[in-house]
Each structure stands twice: as C-alpha cells, then as structure tokens.
N, C-alpha and C. Protein backbone atom coordinates (compact mmCIF):
# COMPACT_ATOMS: atom_id res chain seq x y z
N UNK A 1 71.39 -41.82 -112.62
CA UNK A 1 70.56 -41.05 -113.52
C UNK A 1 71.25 -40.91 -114.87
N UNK A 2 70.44 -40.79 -116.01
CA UNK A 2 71.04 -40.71 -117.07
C UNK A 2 71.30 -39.27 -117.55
N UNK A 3 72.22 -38.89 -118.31
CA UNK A 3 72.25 -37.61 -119.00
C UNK A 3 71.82 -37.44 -120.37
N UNK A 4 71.95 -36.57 -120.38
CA UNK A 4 71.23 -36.07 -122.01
C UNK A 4 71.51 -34.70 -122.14
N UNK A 5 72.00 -34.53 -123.65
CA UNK A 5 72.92 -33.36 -123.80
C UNK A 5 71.80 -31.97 -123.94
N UNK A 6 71.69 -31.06 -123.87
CA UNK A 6 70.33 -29.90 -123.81
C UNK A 6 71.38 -28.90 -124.21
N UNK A 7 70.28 -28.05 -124.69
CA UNK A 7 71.19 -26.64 -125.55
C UNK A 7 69.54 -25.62 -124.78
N UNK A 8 70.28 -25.06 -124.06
CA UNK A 8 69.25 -23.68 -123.07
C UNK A 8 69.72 -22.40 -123.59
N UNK A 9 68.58 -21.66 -124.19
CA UNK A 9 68.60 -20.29 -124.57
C UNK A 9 67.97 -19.18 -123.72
N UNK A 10 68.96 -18.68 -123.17
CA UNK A 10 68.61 -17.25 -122.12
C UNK A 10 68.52 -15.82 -123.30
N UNK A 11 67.55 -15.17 -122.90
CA UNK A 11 67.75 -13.94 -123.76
C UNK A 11 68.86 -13.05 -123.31
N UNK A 12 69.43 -12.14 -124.37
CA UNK A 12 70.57 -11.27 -124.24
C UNK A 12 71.57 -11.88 -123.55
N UNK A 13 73.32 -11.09 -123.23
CA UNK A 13 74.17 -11.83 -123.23
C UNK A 13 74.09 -11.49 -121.56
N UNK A 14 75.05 -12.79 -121.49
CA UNK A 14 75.97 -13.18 -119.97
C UNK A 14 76.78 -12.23 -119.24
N UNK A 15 76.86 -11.67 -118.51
CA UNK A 15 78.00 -10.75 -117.95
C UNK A 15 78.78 -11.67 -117.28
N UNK A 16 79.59 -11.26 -116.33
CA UNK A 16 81.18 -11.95 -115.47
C UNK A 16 80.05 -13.29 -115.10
N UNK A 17 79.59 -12.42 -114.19
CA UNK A 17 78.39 -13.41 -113.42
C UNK A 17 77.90 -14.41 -114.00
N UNK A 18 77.17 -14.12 -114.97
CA UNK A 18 76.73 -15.48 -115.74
C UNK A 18 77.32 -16.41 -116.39
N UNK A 19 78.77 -16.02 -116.58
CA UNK A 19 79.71 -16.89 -117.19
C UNK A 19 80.25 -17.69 -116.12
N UNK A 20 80.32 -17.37 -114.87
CA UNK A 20 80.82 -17.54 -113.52
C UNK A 20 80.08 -19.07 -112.98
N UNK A 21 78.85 -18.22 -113.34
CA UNK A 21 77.56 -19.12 -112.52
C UNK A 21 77.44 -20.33 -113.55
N UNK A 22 77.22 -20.17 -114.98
CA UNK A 22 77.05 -21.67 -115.79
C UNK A 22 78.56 -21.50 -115.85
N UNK A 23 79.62 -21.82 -115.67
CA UNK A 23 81.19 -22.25 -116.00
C UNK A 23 81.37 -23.54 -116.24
N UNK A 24 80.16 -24.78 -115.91
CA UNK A 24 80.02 -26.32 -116.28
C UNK A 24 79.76 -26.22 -117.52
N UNK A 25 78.89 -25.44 -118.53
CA UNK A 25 78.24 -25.14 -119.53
C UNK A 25 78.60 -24.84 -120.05
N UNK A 26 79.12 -25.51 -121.86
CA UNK A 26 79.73 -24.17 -123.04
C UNK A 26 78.69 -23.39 -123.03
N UNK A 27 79.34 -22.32 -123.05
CA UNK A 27 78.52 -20.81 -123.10
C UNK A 27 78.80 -20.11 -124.97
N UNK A 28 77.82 -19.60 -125.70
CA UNK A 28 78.42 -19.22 -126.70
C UNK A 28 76.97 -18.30 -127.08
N UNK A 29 76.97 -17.28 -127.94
CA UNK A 29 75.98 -16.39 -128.92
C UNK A 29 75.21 -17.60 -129.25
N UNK A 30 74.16 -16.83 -129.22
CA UNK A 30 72.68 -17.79 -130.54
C UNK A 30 72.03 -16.34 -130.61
N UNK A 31 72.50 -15.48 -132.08
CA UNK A 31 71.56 -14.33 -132.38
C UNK A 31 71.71 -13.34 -131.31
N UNK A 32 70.72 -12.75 -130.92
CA UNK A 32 71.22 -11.80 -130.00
C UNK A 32 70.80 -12.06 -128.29
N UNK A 33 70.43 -13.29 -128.41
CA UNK A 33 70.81 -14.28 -126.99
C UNK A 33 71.71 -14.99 -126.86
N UNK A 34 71.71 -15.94 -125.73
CA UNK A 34 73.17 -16.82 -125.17
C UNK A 34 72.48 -18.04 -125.19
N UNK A 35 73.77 -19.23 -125.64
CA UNK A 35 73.05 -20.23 -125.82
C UNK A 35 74.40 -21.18 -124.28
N UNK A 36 73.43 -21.74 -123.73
CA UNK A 36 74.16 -22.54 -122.65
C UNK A 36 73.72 -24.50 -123.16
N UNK A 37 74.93 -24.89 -123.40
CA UNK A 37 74.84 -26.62 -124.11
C UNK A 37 75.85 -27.35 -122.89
N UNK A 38 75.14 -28.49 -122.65
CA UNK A 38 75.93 -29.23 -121.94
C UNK A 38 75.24 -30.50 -121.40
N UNK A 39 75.69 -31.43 -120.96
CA UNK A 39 75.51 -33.08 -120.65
C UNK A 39 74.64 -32.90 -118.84
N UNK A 40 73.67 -32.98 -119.04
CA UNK A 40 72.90 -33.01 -117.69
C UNK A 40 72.00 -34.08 -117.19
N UNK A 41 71.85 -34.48 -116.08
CA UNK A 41 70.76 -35.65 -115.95
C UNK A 41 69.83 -34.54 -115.26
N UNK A 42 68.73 -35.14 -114.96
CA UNK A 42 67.32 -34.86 -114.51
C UNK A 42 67.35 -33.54 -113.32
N UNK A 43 68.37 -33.77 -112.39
CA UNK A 43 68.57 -32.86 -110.98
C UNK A 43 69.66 -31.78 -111.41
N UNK A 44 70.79 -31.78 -112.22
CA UNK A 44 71.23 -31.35 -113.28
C UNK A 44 70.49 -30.33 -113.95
N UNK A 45 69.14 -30.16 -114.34
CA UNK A 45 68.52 -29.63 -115.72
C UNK A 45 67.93 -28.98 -114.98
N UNK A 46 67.11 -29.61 -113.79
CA UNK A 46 66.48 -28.66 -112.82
C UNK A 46 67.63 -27.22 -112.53
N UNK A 47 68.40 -28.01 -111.25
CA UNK A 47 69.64 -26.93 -111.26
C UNK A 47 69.92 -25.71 -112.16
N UNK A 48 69.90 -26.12 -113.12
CA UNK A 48 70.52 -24.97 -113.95
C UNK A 48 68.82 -24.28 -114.19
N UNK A 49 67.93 -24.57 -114.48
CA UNK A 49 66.86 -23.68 -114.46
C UNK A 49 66.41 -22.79 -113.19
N UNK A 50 66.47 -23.50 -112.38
CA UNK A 50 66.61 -23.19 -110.80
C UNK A 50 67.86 -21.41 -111.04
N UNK A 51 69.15 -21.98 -111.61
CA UNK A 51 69.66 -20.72 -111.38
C UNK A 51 69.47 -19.69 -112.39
N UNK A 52 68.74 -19.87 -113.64
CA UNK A 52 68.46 -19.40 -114.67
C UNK A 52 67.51 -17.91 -113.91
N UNK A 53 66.32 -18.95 -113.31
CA UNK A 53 65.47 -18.18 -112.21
C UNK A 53 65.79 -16.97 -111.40
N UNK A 54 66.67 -17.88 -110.84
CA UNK A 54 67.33 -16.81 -109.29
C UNK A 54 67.86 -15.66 -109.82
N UNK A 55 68.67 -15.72 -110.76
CA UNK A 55 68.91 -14.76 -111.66
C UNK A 55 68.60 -13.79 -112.39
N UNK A 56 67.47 -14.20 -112.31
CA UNK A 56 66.13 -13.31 -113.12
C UNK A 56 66.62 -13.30 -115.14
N UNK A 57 67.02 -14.30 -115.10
CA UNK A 57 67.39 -14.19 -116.71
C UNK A 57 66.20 -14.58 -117.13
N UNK A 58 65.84 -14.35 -118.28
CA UNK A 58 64.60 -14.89 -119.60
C UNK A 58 65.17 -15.91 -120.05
N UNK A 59 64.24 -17.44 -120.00
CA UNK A 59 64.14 -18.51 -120.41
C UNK A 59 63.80 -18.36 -121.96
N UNK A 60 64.15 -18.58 -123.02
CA UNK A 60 63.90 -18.40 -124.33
C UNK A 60 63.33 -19.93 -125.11
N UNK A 61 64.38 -20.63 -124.78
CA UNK A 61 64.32 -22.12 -125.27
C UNK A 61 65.02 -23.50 -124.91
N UNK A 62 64.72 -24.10 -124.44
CA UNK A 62 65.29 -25.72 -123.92
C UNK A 62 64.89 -26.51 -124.91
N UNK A 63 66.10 -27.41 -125.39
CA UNK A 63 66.26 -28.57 -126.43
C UNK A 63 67.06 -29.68 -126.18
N UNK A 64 66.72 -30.48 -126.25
CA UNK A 64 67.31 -31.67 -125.58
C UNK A 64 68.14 -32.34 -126.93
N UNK A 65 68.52 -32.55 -126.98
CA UNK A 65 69.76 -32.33 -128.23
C UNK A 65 70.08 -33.80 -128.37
N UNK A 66 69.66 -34.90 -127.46
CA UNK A 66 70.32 -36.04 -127.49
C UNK A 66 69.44 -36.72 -126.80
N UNK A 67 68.54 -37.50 -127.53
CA UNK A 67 67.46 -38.21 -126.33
C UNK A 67 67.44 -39.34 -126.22
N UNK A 68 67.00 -39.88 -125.02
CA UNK A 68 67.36 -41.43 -124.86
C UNK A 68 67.98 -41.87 -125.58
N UNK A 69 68.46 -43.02 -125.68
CA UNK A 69 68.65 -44.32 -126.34
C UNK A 69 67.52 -45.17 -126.50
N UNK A 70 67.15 -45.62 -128.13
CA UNK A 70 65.72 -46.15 -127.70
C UNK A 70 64.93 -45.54 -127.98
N UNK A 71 64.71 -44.22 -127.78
CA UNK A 71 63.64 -43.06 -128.50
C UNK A 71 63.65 -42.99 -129.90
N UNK A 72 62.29 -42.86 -130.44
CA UNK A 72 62.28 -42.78 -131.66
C UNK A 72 61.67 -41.25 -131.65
N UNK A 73 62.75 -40.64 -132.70
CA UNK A 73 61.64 -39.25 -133.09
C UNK A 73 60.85 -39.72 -134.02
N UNK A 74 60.19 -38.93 -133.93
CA UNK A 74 59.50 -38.80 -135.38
C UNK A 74 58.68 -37.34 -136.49
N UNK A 75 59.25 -37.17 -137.30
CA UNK A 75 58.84 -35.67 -137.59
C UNK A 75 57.53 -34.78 -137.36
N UNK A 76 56.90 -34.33 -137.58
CA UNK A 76 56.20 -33.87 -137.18
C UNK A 76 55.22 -33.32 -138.35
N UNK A 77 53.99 -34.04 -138.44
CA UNK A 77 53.34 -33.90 -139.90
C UNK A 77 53.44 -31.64 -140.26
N UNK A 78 53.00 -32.15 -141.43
CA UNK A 78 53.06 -30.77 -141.89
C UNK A 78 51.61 -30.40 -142.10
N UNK A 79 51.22 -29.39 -141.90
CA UNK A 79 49.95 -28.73 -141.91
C UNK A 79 49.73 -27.84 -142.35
N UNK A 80 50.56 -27.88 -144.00
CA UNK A 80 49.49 -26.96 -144.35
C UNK A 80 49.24 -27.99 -146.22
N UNK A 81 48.91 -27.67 -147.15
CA UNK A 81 48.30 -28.23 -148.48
C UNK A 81 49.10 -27.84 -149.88
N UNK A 82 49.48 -28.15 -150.65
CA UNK A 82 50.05 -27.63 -151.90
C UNK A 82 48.86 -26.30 -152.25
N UNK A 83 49.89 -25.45 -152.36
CA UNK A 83 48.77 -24.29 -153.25
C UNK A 83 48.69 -23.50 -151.92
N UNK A 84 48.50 -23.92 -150.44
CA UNK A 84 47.78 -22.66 -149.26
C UNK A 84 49.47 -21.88 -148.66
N UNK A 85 49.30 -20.96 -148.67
CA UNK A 85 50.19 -20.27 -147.76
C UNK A 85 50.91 -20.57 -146.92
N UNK A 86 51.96 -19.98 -146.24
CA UNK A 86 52.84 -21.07 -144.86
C UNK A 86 52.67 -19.81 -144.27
N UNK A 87 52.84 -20.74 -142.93
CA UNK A 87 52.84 -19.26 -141.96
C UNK A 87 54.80 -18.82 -141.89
C-alpha cells in the first residue's frame, strides 16, 4: 500500500492519553486545536480515525498533504466577479 503524508485536526488539546495513543504522529497546536501529521497508507488513516472515534475526540479537518504521484491538482475556480463581495 502506498502512503501519503495527512495533517488531522482534532478540536482542543491532547492530554497524557492522547499523546500516548497518536505517539506514531507529530503531535503539535493548530489555533486552539491539535494538529496530528504523519506518513499513512489507506488501513493506517482508517486506524487513526477509528481511534480518533473511540476516543470521542472532534474530527475538525483531514488533509492529505502529499498526493499521489501522478496527481494533478488543480485550483479551484473562484466564484465570485470583480466589483461583488467575498464571503
């Protein structure tokens, strides 16, 4: 299986436990949540959501930080007009 690097945002911080439980994972602040980054394949990504769960932590945000080889991003048009408001 291949890996791919992901940056997972749990709301509010980690206690013993949660530092315990992701210890594969740099663990570090993002704002006034925790940001968990690290190299995972497919059963991997599950896993760690799986214990995100059990845990009862708040899922905030998953980003895959490094995608395929071969993938093309591509930005993402903009929607709104010269002159209208942004949200």
């Amino acid at each position: 299986m291949r890996t791919r690097r992901y940056r997972i945002i749990i709301s509010g911080r980690l206690g013993m436990v949660g530092h315990e439980a992701f210890r594969d994972l740099h663990i570090e602040p993002h704002g006034a949540d925790t940001a968990l980054t690290g190299d995972l394949n497919r059963s991997g990504l599950h896993d760690v959501l799986t214990l995100i769960r059990d845990l009862a932590l708040d899922l905030v945000g998953l980003t895959c930080l490094a995608p395929e080889p071969g993938t093309t991003i591509r930005p993402a048009p903009l929607s709104h007009t010269r002159g209208s408001p942004r949200a």
